[in-house]
N, C-alpha and C. Protein backbone atom coordinates (compact mmCIF):
# COMPACT_ATOMS: atom_id res chain seq x y z
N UNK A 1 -6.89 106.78 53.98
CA UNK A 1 -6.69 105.56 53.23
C UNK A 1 -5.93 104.55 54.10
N UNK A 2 -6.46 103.42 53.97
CA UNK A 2 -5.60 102.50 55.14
C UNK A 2 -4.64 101.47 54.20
N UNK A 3 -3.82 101.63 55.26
CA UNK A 3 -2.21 101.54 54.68
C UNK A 3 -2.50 99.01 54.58
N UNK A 4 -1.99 98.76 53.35
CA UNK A 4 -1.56 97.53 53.11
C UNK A 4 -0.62 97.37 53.38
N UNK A 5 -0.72 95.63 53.85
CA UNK A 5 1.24 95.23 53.90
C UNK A 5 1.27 94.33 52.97
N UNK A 6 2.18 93.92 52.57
CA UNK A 6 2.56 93.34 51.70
C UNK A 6 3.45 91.79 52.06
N UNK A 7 2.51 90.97 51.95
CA UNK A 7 3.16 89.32 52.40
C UNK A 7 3.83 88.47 51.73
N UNK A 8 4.66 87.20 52.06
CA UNK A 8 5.20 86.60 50.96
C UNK A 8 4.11 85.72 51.06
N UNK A 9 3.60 84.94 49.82
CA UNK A 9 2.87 83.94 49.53
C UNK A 9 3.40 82.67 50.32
N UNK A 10 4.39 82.59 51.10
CA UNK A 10 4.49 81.30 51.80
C UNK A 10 4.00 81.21 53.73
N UNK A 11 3.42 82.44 53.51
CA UNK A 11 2.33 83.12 54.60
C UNK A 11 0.91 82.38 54.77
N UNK A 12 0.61 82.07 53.65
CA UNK A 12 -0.53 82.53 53.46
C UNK A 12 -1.52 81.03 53.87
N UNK A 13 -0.46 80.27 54.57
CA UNK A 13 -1.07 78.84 55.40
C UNK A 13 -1.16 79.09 56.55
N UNK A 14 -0.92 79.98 56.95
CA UNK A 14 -1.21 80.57 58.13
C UNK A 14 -2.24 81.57 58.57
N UNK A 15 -2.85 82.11 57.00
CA UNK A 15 -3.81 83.30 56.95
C UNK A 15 -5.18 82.41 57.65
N UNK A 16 -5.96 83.97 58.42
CA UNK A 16 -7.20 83.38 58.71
C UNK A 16 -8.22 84.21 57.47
N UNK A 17 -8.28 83.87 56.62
CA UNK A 17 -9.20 84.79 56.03
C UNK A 17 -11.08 85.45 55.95
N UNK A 18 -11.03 86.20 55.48
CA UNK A 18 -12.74 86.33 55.34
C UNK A 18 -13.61 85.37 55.72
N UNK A 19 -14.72 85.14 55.85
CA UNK A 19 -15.60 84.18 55.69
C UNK A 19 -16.53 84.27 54.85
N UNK A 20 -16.83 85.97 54.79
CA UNK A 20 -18.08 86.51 53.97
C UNK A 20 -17.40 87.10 52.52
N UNK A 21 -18.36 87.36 51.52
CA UNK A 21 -17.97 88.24 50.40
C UNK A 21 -17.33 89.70 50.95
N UNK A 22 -16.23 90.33 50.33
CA UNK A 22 -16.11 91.11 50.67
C UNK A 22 -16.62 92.44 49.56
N UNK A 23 -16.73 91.87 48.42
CA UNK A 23 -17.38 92.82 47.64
C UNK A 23 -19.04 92.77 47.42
N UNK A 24 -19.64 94.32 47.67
CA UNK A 24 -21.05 94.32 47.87
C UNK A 24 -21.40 95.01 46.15
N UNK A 25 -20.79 95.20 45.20
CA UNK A 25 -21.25 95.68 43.76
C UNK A 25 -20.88 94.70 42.95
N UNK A 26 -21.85 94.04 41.95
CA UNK A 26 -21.69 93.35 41.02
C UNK A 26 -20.99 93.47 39.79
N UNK A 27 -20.28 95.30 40.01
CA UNK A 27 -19.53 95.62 39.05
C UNK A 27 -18.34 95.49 39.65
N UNK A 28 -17.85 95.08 40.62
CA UNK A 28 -17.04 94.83 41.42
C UNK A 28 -16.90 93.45 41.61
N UNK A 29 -17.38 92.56 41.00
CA UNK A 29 -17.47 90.94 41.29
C UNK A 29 -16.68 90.74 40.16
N UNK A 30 -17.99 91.22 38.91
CA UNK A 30 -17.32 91.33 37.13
C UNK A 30 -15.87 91.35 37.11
N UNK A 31 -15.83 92.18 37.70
CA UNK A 31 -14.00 93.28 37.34
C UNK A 31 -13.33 91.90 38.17
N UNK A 32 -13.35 91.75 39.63
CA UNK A 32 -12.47 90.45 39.72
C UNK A 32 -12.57 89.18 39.18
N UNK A 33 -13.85 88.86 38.83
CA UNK A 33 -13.62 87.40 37.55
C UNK A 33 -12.68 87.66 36.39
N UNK A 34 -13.08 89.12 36.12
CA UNK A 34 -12.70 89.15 34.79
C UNK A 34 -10.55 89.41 34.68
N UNK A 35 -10.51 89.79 35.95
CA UNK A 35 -8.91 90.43 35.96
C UNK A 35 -8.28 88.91 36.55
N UNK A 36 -9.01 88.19 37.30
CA UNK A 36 -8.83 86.63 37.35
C UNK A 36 -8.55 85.88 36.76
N UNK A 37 -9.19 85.90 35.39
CA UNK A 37 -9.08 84.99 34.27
C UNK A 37 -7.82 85.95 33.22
N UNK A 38 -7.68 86.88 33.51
CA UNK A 38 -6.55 87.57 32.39
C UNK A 38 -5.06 87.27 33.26
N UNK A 39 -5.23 87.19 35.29
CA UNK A 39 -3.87 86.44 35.59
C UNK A 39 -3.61 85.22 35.54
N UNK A 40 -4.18 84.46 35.28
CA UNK A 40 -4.60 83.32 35.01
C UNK A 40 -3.69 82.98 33.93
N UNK A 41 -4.53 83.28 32.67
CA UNK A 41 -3.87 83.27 31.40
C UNK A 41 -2.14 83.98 31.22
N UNK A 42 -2.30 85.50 32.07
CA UNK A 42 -0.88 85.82 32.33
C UNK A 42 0.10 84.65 33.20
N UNK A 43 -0.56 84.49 33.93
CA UNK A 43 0.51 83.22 35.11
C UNK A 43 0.88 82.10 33.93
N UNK A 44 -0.05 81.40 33.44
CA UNK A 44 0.14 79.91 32.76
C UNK A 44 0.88 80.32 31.52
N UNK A 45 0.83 81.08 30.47
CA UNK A 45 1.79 81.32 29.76
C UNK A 45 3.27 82.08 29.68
N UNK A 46 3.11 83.31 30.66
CA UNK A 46 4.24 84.06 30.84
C UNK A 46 4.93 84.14 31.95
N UNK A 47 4.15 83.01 33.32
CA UNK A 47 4.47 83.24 34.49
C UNK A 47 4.34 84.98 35.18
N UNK A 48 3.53 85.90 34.16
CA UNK A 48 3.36 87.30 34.82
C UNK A 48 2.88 87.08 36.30
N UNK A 49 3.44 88.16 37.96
CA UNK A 49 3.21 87.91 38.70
C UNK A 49 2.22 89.10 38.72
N UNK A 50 1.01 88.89 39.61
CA UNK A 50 0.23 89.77 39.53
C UNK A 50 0.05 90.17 41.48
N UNK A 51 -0.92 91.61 41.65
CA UNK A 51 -0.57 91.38 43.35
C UNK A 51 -2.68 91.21 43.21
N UNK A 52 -2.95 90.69 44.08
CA UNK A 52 -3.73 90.38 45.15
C UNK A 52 -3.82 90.80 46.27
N UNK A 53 -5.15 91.43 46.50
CA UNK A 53 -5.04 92.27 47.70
C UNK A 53 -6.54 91.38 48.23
N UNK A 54 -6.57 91.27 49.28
CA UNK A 54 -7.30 90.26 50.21
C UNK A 54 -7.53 90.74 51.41
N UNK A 55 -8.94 90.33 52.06
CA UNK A 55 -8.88 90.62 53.27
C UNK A 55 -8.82 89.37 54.52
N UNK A 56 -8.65 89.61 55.35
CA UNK A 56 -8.58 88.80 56.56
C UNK A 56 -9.72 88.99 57.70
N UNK A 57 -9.56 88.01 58.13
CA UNK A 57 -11.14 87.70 58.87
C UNK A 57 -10.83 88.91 60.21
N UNK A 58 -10.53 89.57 60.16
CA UNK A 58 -10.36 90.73 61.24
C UNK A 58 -11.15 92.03 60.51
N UNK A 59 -10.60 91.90 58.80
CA UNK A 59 -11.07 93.09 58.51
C UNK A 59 -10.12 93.53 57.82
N UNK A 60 -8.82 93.26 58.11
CA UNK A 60 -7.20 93.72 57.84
C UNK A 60 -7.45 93.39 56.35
N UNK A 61 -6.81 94.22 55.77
CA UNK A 61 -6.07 94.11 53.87
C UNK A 61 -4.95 93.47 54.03
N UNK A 62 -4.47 93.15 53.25
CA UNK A 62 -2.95 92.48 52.97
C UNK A 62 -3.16 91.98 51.49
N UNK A 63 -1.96 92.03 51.37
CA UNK A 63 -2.07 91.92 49.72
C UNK A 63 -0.54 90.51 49.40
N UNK A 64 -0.35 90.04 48.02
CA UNK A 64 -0.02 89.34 48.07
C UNK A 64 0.47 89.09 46.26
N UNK A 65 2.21 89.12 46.04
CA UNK A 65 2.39 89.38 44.70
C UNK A 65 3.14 88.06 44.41
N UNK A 66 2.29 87.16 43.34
CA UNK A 66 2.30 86.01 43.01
C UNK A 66 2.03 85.78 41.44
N UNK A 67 2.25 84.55 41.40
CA UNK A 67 1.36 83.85 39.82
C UNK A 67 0.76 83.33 39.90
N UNK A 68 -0.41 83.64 39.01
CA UNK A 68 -2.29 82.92 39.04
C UNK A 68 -1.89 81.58 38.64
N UNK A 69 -2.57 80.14 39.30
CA UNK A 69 -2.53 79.10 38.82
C UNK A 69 -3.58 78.21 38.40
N UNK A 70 -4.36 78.65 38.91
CA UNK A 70 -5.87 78.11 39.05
C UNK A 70 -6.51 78.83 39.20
N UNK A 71 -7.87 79.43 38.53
CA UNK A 71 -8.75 80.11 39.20
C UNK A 71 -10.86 78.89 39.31
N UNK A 72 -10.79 78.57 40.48
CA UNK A 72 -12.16 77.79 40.32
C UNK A 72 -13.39 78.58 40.96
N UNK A 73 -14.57 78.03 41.17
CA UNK A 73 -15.43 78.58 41.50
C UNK A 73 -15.52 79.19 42.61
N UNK A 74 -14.40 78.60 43.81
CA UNK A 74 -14.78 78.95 45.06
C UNK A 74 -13.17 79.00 45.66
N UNK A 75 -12.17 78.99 44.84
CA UNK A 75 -10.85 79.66 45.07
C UNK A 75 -9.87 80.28 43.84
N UNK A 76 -8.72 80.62 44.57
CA UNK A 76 -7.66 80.64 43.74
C UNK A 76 -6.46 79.90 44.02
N UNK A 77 -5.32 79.16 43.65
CA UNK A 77 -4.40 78.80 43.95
C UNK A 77 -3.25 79.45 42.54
N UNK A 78 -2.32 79.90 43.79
CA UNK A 78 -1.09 80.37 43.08
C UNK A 78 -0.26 79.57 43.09
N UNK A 79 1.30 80.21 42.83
CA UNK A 79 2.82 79.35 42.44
C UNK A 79 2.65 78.94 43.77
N UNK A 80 3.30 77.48 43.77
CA UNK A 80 3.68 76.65 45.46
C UNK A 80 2.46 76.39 45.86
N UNK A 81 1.17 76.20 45.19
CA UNK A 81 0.06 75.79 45.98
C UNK A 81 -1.22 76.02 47.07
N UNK A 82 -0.71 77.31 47.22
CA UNK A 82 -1.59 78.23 47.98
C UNK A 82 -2.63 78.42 47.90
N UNK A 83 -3.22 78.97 48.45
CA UNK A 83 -4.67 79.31 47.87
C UNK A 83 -5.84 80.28 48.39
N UNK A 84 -6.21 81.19 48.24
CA UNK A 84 -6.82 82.04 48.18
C UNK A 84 -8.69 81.96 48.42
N UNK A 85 -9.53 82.02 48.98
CA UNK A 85 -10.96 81.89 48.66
C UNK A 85 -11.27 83.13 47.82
N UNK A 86 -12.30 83.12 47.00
CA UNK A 86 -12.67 83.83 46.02
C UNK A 86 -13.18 85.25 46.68
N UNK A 87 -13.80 84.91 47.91
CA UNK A 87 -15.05 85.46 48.43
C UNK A 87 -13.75 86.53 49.06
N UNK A 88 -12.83 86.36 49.51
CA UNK A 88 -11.72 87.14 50.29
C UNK A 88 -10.94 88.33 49.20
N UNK A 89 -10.90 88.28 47.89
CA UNK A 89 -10.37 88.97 47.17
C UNK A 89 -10.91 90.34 46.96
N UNK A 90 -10.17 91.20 47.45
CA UNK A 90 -10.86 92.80 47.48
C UNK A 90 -10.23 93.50 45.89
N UNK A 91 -9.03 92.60 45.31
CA UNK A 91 -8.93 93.35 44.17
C UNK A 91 -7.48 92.43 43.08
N UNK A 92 -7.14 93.08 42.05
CA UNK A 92 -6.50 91.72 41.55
C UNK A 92 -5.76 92.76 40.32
N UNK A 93 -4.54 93.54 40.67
CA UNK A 93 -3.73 94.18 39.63
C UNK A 93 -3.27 93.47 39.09
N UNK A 94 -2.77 93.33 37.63
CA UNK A 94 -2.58 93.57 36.69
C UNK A 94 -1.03 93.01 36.35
């Protein structure tokens, strides 16, 4: 199992990320829209921080424990403005 690190979100202007989808199952797309829109709703009402695990255009995981602020078609942006591409998200706890 390959080991994640764990970044602060004020990193993440510096990230080179993915370019491509990183998920190849559509039950695997589902599950991150759908856990997307529940941090989402967690971030904007309760400020719940959720982690984000992402890959980087090397290949590398890194993950990333924040509050959902936005979720659009073709990103995410968290607390402080950041932002995430959709296509880079390998997974989205809770």
């Amino acid at each position: 199992m390959e080991s994640v690190i764990t970044v602060p979100k004020e990193t993440l202007g510096q990230t080179s990320f993915a370019t491509h989808e990183v998920l190849s199952d559509w039950l695997e797309l589902e599950r991150r829209q759908r856990n997307l829109q529940k941090a989402l709703s967690l971030g904007n009402l309760f400020r719940h921080k959720v982690t984000i695990t992402y890959q980087l255009y090397d290949g590398i995981p890194q993950r990333v424990v924040t509050t959902v602020w936005a979720v659009t078609e073709r990103y995410v942006t968290l607390k402080g403005g950041r932002v995430i591409p959709l296509h880079a998200i390998r997974e989205v706890e809770l």
